[in-house]
Protein backbone atom coordinates (compact mmCIF):
# COMPACT_ATOMS: atom_id res chain seq x y z
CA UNK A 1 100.71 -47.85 -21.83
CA UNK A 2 102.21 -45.47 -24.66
CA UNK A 3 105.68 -46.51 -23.14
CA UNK A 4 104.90 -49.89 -23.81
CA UNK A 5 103.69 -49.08 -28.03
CA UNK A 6 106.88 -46.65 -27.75
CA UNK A 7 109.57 -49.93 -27.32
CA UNK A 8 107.15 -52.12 -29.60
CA UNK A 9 107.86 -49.47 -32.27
CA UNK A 10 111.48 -49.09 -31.49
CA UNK A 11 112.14 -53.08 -31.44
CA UNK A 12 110.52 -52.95 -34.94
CA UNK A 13 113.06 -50.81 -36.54
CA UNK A 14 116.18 -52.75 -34.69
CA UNK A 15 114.76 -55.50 -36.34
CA UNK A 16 114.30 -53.67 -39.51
CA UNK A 17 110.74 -53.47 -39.70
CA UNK A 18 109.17 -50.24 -39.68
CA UNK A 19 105.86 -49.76 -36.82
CA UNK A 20 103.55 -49.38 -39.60
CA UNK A 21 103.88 -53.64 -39.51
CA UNK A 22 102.37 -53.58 -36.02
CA UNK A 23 99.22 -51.77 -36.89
CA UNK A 24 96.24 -53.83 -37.15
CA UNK A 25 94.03 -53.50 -40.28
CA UNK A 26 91.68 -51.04 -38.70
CA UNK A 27 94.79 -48.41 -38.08
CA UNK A 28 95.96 -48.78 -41.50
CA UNK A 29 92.85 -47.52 -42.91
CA UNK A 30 92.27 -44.83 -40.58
CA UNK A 31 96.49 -43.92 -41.46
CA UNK A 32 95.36 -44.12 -45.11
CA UNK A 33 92.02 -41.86 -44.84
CA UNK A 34 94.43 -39.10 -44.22
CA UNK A 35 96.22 -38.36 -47.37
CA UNK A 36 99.84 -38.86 -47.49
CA UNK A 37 100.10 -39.63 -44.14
CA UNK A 38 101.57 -43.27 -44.70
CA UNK A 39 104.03 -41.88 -47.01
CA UNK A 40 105.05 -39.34 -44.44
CA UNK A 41 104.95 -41.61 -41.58
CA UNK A 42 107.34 -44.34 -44.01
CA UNK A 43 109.73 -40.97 -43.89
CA UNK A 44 109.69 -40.75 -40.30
CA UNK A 45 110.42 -44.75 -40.15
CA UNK A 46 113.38 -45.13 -42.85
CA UNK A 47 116.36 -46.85 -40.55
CA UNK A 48 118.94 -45.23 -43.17
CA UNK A 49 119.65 -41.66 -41.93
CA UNK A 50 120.71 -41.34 -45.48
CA UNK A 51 116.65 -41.69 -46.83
CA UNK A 52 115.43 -40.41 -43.88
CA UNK A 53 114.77 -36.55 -44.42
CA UNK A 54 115.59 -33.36 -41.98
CA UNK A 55 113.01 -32.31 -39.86
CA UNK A 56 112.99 -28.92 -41.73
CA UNK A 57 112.15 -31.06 -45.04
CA UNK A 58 109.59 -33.11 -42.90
CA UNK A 59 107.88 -30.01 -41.42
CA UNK A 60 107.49 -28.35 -45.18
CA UNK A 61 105.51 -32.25 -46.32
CA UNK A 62 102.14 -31.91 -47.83
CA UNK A 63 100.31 -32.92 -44.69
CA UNK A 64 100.90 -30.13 -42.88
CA UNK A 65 99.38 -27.22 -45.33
CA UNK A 66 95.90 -27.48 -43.19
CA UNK A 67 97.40 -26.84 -40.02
């Protein structure tokens, strides 16, 4: 199953499209109860490894203070 969403996500960014597109409305406002974590997920997603941070900047993100 999770293989399946895994090559959705992956044929969404060859096409330049980032996952978030494939989420149905319910997803997106569970993603956006969670401060910050659709910015941080639009991170993950950016195609150019130019805008796309390091995982070291990633891991020091907002979201992750509560942990």
């Amino acid at each position: 199953m999770w293989e399946l969403v895994i090559l959705k996500a992956l044929m969404a960014m060859v096409n330049n499209r980032s996952p978030l597109d494939l989420c149905d409305s319910e997803s997106i406002a569970k993603i956006r109860e969670h401060q910050g974590l659709e910015d941080f997920l639009k991170l993950c997603f950016s195609r150019e490894k130019s805008d796309r941070p390091t995982a070291a900047t990633l891991l020091s993100n907002s979201i992750f203070e509560k942990i």
